[in-house]
PDB file of N, CA and C in Angstrom:
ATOM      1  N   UNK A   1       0.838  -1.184   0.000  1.00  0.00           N
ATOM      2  CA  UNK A   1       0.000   0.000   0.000  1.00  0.00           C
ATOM      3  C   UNK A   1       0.884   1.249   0.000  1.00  0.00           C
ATOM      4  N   UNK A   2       0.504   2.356  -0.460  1.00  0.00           N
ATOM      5  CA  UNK A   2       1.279   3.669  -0.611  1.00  0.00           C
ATOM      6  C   UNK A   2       1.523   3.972   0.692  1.00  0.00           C
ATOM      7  N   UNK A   3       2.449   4.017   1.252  1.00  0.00           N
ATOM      8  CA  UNK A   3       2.767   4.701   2.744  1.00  0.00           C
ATOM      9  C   UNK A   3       3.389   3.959   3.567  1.00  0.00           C
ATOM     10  N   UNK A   4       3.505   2.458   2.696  1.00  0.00           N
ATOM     11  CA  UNK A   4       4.271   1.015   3.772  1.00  0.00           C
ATOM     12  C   UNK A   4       5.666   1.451   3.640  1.00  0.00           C
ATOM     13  N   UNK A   5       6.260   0.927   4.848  1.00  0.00           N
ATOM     14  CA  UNK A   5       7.822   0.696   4.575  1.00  0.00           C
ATOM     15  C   UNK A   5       8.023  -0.503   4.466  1.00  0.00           C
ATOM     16  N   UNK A   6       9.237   0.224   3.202  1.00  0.00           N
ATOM     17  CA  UNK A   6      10.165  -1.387   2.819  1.00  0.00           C
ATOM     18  C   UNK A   6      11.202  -1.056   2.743  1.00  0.00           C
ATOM     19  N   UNK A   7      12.258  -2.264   2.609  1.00  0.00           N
ATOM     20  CA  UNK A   7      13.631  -2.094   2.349  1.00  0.00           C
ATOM     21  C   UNK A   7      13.634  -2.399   0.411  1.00  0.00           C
ATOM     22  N   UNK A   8      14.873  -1.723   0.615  1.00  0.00           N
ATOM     23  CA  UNK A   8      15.574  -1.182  -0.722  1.00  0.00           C
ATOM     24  C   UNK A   8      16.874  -1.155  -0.617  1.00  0.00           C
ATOM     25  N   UNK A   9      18.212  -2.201  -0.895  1.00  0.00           N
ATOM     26  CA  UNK A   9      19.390  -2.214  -0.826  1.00  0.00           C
ATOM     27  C   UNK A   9      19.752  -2.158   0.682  1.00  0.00           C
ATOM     28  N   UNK A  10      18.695  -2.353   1.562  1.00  0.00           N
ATOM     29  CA  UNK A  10      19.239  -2.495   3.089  1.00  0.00           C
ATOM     30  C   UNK A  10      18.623  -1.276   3.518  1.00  0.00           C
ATOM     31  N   UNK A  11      18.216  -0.445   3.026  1.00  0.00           N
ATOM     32  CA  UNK A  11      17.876   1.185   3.169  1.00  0.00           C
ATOM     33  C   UNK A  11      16.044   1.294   3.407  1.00  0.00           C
ATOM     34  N   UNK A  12      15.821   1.948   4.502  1.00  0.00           N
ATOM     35  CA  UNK A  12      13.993   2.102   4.552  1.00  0.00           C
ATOM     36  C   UNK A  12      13.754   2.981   3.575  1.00  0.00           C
ATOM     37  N   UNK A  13      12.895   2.751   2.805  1.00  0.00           N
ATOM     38  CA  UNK A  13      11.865   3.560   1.899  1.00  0.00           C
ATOM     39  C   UNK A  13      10.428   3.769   2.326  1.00  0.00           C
ATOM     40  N   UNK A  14       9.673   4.444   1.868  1.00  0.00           N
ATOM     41  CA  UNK A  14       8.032   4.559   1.451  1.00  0.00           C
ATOM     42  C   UNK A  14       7.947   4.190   0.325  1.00  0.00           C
ATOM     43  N   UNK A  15       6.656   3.671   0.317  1.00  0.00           N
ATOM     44  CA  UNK A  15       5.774   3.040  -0.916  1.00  0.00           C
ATOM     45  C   UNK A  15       5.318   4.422  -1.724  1.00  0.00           C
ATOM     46  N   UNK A  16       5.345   5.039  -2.570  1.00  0.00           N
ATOM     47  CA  UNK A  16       4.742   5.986  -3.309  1.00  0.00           C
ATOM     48  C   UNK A  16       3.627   5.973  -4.465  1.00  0.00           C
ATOM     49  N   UNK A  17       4.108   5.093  -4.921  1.00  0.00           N
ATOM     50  CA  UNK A  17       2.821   4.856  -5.968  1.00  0.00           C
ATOM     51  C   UNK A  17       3.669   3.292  -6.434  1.00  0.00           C
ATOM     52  N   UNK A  18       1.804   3.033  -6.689  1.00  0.00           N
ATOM     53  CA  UNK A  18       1.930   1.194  -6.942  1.00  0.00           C
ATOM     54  C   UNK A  18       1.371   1.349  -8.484  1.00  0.00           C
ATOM     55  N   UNK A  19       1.784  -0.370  -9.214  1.00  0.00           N
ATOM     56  CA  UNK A  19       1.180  -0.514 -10.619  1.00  0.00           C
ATOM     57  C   UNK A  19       1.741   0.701 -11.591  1.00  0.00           C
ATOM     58  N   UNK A  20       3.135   0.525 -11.541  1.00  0.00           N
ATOM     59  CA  UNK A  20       3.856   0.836 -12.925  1.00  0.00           C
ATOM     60  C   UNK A  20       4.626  -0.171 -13.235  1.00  0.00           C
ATOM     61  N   UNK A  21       3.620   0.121 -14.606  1.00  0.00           N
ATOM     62  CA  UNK A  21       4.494  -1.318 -15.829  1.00  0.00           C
ATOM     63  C   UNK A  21       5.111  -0.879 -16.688  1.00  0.00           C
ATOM     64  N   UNK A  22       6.072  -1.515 -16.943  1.00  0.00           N
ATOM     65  CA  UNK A  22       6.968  -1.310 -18.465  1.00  0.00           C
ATOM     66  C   UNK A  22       7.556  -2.610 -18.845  1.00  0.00           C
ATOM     67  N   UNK A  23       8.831  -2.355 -20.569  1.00  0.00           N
ATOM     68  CA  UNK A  23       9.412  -3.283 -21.006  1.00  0.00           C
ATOM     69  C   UNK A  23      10.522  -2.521 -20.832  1.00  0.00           C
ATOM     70  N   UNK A  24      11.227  -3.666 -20.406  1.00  0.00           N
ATOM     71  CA  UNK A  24      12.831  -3.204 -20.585  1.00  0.00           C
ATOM     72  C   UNK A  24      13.528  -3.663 -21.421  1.00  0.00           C
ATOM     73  N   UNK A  25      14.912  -3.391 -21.521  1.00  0.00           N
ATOM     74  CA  UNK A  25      15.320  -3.238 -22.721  1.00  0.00           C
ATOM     75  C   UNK A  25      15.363  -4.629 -23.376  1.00  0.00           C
ATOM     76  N   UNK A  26      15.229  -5.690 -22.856  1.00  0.00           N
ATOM     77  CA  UNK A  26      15.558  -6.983 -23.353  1.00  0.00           C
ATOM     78  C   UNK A  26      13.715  -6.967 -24.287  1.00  0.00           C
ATOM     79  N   UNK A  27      12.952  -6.419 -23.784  1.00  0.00           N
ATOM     80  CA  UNK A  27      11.898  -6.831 -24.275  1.00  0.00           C
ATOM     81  C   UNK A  27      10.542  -7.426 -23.342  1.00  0.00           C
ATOM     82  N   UNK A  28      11.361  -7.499 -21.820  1.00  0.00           N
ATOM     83  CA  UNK A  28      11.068  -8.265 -21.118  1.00  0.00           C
ATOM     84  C   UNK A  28       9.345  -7.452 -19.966  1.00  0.00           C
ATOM     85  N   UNK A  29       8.386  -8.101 -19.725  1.00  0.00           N
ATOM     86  CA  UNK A  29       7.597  -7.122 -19.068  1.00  0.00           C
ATOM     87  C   UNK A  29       8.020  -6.678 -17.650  1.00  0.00           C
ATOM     88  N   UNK A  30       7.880  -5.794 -17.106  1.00  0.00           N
ATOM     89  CA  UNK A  30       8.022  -5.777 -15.559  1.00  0.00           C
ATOM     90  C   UNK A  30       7.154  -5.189 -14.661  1.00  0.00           C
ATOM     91  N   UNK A  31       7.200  -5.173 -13.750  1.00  0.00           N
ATOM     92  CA  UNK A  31       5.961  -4.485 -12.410  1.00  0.00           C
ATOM     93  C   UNK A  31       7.233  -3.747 -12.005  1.00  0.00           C
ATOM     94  N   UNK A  32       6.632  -2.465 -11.328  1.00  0.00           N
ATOM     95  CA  UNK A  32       7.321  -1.854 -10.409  1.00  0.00           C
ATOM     96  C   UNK A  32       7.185  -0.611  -9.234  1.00  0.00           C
ATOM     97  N   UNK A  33       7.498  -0.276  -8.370  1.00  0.00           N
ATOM     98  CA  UNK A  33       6.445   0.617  -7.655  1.00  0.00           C
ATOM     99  C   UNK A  33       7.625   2.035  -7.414  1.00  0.00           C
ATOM    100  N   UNK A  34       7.388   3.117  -7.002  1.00  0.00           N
ATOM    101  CA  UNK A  34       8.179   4.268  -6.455  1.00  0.00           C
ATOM    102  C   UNK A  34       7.986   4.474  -5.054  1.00  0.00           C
ATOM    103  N   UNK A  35       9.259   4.440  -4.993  1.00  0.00           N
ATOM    104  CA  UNK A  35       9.785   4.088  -3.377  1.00  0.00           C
ATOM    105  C   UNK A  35      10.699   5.502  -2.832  1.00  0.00           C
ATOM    106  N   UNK A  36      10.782   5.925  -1.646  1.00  0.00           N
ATOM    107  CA  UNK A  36      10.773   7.083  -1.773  1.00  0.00           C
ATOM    108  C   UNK A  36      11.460   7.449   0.159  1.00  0.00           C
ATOM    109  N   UNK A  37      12.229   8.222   0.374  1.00  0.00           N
ATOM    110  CA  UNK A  37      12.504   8.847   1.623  1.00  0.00           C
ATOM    111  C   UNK A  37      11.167   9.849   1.974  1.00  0.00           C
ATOM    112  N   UNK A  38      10.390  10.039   3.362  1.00  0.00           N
ATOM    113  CA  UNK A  38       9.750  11.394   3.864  1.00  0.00           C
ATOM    114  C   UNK A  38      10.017  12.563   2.634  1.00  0.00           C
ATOM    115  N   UNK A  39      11.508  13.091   2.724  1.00  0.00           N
ATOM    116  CA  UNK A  39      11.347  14.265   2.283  1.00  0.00           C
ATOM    117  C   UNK A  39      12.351  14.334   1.231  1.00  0.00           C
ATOM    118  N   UNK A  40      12.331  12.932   0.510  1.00  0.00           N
ATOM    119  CA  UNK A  40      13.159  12.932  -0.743  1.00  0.00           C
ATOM    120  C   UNK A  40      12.963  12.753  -1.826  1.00  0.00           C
ATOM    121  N   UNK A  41      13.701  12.387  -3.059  1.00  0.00           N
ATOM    122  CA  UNK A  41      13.273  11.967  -4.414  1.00  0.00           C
ATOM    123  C   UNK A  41      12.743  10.676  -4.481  1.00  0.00           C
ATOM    124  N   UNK A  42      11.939  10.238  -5.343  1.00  0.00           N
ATOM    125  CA  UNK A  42      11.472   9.028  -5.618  1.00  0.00           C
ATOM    126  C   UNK A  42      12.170   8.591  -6.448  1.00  0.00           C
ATOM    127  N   UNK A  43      12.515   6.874  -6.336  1.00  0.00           N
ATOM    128  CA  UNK A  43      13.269   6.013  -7.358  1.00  0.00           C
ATOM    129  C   UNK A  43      12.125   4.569  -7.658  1.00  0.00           C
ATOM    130  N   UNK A  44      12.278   4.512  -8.642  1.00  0.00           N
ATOM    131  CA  UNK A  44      10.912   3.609  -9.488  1.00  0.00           C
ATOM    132  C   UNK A  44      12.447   2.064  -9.146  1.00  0.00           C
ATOM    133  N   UNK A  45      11.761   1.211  -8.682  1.00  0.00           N
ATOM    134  CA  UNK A  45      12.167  -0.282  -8.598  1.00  0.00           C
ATOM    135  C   UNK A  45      11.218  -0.950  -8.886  1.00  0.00           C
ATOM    136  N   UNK A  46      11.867  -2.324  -9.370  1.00  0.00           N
ATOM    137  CA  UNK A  46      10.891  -3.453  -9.640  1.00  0.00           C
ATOM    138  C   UNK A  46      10.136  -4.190  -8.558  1.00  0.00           C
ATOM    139  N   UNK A  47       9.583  -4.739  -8.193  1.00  0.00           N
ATOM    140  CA  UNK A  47       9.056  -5.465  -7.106  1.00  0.00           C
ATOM    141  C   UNK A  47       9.489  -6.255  -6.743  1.00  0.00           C
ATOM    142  N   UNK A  48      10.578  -7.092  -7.583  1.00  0.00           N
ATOM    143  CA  UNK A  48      11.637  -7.643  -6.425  1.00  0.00           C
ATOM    144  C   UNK A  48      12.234  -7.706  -5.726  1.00  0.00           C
ATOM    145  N   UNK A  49      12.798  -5.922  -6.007  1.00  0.00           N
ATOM    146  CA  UNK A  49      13.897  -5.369  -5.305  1.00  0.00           C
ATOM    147  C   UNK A  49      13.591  -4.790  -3.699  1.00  0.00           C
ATOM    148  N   UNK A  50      12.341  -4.877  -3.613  1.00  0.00           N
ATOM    149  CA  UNK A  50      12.066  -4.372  -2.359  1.00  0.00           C
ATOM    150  C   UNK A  50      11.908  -6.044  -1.271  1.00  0.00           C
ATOM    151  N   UNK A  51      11.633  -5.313  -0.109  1.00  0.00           N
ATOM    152  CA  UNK A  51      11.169  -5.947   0.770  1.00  0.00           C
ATOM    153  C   UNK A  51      10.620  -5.497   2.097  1.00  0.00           C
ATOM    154  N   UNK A  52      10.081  -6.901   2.860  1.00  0.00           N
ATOM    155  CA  UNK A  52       9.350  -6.380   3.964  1.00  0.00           C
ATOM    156  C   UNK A  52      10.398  -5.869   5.124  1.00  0.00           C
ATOM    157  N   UNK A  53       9.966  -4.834   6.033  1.00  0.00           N
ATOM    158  CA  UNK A  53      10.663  -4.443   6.985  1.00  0.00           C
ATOM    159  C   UNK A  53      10.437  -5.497   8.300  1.00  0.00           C
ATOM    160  N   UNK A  54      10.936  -6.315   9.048  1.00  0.00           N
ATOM    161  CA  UNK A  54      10.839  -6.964  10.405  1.00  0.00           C
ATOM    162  C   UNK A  54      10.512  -6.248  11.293  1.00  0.00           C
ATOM    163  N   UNK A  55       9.386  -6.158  11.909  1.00  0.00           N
ATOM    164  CA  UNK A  55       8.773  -5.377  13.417  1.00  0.00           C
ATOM    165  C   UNK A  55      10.106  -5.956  14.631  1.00  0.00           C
ATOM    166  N   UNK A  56      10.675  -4.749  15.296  1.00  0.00           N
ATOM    167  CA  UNK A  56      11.318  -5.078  16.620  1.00  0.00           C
ATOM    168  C   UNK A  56      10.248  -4.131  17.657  1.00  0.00           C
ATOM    169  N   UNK A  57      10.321  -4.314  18.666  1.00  0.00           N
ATOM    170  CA  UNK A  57      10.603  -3.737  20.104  1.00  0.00           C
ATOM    171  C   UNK A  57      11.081  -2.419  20.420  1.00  0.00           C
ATOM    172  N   UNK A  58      12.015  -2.951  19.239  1.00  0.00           N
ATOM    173  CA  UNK A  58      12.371  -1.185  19.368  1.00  0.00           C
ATOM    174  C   UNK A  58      12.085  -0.256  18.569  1.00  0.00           C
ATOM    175  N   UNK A  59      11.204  -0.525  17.306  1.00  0.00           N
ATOM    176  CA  UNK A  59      10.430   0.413  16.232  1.00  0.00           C
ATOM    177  C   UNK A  59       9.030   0.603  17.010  1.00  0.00           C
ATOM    178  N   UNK A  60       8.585  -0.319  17.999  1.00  0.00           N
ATOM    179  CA  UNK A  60       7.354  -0.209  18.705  1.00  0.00           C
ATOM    180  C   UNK A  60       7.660   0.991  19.422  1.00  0.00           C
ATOM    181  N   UNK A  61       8.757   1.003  20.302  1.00  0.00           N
ATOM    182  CA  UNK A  61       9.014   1.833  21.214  1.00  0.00           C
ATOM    183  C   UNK A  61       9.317   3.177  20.855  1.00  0.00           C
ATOM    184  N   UNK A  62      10.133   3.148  19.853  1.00  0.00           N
ATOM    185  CA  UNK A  62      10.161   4.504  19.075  1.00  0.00           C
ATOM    186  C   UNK A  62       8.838   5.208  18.762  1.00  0.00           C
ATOM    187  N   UNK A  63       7.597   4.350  18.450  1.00  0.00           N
ATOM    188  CA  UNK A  63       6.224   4.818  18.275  1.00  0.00           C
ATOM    189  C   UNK A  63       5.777   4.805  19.367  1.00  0.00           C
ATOM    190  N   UNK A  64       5.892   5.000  20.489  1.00  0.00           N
ATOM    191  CA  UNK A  64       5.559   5.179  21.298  1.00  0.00           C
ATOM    192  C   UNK A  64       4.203   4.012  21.928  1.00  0.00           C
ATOM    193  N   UNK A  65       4.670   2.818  21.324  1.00  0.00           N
ATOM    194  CA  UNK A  65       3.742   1.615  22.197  1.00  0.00           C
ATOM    195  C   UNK A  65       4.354   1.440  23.295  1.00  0.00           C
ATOM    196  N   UNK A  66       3.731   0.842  24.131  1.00  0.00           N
ATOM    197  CA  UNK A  66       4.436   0.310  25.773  1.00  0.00           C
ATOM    198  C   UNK A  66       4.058  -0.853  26.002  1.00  0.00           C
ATOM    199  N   UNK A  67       5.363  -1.419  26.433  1.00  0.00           N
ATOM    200  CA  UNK A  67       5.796  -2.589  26.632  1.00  0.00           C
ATOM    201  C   UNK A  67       4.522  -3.435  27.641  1.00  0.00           C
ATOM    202  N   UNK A  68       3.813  -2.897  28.558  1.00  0.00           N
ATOM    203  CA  UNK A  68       2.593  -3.205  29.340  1.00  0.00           C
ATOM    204  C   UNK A  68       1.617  -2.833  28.622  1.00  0.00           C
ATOM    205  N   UNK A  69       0.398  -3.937  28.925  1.00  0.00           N
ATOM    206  CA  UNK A  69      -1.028  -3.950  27.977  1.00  0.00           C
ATOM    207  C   UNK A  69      -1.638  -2.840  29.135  1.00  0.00           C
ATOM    208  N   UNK A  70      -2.190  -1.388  28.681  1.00  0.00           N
ATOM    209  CA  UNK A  70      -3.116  -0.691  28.945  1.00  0.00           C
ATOM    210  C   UNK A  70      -4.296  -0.843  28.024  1.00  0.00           C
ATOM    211  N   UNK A  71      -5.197  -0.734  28.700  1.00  0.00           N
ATOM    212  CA  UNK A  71      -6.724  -0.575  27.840  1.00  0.00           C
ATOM    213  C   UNK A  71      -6.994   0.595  26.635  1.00  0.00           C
ATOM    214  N   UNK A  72      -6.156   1.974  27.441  1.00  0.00           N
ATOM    215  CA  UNK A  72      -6.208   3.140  26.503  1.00  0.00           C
ATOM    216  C   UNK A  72      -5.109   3.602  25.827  1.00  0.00           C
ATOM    217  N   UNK A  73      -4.523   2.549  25.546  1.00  0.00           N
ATOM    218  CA  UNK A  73      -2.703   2.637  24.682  1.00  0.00           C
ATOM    219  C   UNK A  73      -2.828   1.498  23.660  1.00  0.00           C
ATOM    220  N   UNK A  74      -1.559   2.094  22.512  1.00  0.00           N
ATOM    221  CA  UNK A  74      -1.242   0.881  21.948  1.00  0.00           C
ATOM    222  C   UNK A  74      -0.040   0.405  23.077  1.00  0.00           C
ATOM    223  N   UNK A  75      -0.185  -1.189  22.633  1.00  0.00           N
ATOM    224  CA  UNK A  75       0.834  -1.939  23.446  1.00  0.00           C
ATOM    225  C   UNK A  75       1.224  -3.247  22.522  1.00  0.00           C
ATOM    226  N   UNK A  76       2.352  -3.841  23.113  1.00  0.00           N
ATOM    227  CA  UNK A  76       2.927  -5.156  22.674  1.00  0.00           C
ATOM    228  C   UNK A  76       3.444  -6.094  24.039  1.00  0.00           C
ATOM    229  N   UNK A  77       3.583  -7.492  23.753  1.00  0.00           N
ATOM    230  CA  UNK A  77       3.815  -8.103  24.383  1.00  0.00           C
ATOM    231  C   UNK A  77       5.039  -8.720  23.652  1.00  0.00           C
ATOM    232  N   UNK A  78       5.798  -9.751  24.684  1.00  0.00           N
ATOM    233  CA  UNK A  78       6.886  -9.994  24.287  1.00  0.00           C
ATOM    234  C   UNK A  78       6.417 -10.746  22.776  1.00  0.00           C
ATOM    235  N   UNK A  79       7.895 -10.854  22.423  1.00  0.00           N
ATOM    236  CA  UNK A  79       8.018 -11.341  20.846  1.00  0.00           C
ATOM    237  C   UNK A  79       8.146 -12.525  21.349  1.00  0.00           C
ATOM    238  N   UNK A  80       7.566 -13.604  19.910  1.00  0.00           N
ATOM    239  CA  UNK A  80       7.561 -14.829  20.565  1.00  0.00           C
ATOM    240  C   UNK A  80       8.047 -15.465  18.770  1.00  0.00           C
ATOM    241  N   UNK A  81       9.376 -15.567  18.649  1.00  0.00           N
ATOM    242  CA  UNK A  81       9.880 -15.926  17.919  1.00  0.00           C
ATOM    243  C   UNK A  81      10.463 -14.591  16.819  1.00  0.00           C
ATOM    244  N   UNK A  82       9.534 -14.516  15.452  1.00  0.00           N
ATOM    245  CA  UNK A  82       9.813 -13.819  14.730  1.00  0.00           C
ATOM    246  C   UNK A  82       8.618 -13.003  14.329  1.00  0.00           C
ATOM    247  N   UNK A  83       8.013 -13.006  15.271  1.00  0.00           N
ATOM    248  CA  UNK A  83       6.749 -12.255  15.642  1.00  0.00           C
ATOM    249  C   UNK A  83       6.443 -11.430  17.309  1.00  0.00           C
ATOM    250  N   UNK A  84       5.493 -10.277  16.971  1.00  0.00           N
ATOM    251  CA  UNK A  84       5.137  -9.944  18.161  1.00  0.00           C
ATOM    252  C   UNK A  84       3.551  -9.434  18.637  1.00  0.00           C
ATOM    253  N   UNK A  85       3.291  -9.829  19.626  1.00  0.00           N
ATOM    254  CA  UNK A  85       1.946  -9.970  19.599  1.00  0.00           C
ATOM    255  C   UNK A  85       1.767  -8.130  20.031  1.00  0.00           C
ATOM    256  N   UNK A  86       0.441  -7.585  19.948  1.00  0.00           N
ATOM    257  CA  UNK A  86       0.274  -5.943  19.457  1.00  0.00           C
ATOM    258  C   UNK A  86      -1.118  -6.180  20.401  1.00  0.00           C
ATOM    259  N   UNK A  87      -1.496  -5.062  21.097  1.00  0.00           N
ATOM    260  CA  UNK A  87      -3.083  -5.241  21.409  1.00  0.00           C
ATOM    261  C   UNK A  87      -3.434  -3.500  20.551  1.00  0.00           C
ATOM    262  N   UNK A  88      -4.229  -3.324  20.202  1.00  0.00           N
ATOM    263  CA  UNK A  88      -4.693  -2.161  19.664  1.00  0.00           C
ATOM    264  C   UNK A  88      -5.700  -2.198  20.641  1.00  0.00           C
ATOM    265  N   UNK A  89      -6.025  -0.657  20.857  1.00  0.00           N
ATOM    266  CA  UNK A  89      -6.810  -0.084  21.789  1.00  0.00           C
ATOM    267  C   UNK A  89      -7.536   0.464  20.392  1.00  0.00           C
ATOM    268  N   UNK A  90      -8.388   0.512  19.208  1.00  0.00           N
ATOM    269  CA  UNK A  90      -8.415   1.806  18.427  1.00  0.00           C
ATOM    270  C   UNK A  90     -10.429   2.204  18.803  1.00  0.00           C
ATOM    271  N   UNK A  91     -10.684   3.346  18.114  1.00  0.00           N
ATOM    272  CA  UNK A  91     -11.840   3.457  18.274  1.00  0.00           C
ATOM    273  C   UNK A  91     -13.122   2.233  18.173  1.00  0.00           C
ATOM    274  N   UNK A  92     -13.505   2.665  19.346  1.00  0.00           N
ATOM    275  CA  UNK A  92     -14.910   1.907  19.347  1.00  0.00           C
ATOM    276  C   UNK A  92     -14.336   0.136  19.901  1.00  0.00           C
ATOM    277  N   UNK A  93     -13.055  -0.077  20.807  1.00  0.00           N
ATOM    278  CA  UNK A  93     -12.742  -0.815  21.446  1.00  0.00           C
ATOM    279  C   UNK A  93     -11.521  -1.530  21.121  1.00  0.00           C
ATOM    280  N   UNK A  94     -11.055  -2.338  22.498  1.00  0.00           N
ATOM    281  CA  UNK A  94      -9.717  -3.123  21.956  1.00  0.00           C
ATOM    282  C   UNK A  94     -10.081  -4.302  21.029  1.00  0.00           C
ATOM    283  N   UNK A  95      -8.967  -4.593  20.395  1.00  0.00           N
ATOM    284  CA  UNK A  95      -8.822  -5.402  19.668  1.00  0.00           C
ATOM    285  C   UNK A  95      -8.141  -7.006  20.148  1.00  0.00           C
ATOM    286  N   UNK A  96      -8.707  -8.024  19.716  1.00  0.00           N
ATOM    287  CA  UNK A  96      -7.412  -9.404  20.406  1.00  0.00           C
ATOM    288  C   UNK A  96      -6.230  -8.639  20.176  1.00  0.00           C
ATOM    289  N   UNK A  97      -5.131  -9.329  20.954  1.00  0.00           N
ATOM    290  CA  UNK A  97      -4.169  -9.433  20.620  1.00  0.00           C
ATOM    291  C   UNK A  97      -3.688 -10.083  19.109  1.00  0.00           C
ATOM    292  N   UNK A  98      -2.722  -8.957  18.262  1.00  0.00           N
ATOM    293  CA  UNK A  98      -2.740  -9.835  17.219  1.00  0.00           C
ATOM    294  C   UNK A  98      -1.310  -9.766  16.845  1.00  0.00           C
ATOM    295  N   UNK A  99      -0.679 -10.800  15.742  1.00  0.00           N
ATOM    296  CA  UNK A  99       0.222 -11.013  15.689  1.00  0.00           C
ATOM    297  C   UNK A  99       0.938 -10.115  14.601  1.00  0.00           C
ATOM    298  N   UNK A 100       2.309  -9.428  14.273  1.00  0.00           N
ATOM    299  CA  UNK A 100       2.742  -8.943  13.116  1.00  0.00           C
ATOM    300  C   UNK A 100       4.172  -9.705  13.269  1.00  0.00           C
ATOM    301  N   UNK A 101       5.049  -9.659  12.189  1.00  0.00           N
ATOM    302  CA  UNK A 101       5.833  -9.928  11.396  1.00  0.00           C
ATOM    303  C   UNK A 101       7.098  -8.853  10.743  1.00  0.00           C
ATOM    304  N   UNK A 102       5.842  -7.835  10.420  1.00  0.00           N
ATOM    305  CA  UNK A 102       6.649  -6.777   9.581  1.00  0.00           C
ATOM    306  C   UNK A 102       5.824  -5.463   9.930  1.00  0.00           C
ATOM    307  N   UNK A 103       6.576  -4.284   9.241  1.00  0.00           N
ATOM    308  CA  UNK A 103       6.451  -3.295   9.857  1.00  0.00           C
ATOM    309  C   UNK A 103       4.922  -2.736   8.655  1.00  0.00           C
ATOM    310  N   UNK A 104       4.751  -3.083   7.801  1.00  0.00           N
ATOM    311  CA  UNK A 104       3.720  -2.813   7.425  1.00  0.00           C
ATOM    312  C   UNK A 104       2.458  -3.343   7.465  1.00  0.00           C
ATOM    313  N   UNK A 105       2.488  -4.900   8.361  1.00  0.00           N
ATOM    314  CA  UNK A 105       1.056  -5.881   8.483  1.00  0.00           C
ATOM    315  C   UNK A 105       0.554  -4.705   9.704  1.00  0.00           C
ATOM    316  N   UNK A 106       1.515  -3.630  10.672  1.00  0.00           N
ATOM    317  CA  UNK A 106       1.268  -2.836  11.881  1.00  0.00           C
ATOM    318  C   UNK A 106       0.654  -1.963  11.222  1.00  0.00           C
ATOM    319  N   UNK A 107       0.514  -1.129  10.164  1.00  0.00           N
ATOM    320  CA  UNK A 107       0.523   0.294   9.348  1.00  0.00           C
ATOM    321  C   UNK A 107      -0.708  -0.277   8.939  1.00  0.00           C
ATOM    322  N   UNK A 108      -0.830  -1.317   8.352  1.00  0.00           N
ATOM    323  CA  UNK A 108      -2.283  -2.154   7.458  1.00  0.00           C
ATOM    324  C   UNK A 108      -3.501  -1.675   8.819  1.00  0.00           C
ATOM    325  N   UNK A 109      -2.799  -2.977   9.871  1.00  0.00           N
ATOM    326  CA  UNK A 109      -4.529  -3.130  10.753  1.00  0.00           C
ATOM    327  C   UNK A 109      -4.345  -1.643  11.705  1.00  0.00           C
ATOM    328  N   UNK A 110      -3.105  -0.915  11.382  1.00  0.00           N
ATOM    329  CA  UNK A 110      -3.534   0.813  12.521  1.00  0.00           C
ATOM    330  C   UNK A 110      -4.713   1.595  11.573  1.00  0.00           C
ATOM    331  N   UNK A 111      -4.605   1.381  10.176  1.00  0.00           N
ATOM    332  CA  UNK A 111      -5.635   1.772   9.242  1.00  0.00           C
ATOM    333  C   UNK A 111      -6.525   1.294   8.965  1.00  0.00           C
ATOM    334  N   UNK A 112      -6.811  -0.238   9.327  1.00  0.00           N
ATOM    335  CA  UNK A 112      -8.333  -0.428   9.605  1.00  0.00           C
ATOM    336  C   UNK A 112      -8.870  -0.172  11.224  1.00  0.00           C
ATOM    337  N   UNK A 113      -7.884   0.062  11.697  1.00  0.00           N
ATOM    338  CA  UNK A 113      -8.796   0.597  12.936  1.00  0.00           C
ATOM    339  C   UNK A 113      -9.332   1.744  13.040  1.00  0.00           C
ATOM    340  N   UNK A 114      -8.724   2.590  12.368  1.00  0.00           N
ATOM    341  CA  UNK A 114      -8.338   4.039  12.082  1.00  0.00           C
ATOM    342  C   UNK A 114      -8.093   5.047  12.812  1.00  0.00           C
ATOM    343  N   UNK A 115      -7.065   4.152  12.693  1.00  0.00           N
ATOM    344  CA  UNK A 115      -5.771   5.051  13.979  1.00  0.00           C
ATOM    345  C   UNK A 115      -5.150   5.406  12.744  1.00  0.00           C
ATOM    346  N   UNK A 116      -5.243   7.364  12.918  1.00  0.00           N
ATOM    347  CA  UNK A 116      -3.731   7.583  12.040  1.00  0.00           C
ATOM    348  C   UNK A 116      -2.403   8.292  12.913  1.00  0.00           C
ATOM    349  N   UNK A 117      -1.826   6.580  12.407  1.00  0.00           N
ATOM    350  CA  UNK A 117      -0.485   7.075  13.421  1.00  0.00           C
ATOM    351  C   UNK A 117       0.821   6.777  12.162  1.00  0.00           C
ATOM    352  N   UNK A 118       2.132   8.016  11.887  1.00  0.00           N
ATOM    353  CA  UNK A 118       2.565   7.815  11.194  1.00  0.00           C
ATOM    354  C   UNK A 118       4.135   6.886  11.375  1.00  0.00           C
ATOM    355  N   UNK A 119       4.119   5.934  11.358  1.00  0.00           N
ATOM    356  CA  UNK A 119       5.190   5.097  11.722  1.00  0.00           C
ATOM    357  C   UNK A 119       6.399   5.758  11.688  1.00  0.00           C
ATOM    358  N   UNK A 120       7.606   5.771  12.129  1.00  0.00           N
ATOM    359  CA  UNK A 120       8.748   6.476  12.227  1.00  0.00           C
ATOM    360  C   UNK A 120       9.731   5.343  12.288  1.00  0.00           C
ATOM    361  N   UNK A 121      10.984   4.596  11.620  1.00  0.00           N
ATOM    362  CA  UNK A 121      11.635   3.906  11.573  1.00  0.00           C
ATOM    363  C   UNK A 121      13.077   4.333  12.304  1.00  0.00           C
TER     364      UNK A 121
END
């Protein structure tokens, strides 16, 4: 989705715009999206070249989740492997506890809750 982070050569990007196609020079078709810094230029990559960002503890914390489940906070609980469990507090009630992976499955369900909170890496 436009606004996820991904990696790019090891480097965080934004998603900028999705569904650009072309041929390259071999002839060959490709997908590709524009990926982009906050307050920088955009560079058009293929969709291979990206990837998902890994949720830590400490990108939670930087957003200001807390490590203890409050009713009127976001929160997380310990990581339990290569995952970490999240409780969303968002309008109109908490949510189970649910599991993420990466830093954009967090950005997905904060926008169906509709919480706008802007992730900070």
């Amino acid at each position: 989705m436009i606004g996820d982070w991904v990696l790019h050569d090891r480097e965080p990007y934004q998603i900028r715009q999705l569904g650009i196609y072309g041929v390259d020079r071999d002839g060959e078709d490709y997908a590709a999206v524009c990926i982009g810094k906050p307050s920088g230029v955009g560079l058009i990559v293929e969709r291979n070249e990206i990837e998902p960002i890994p949720i830590t503890t400490e990108i939670l914390e930087k957003n200001e989740f807390s490590e203890n489940y409050r009713e009127d906070d976001l929160s997380y609980a310990q990581s339990c492997g290569d995952v970490i469990g999240i409780h969303i507090f968002g309008k109109g009630g908490i949510m189970d506890e649910m599991y993420f992976k990466y830093v954009h499955e967090l950005q997905h369900a904060l926008r169906l809750c509709r919480i706008e909170k802007e992730i900070r890496l």
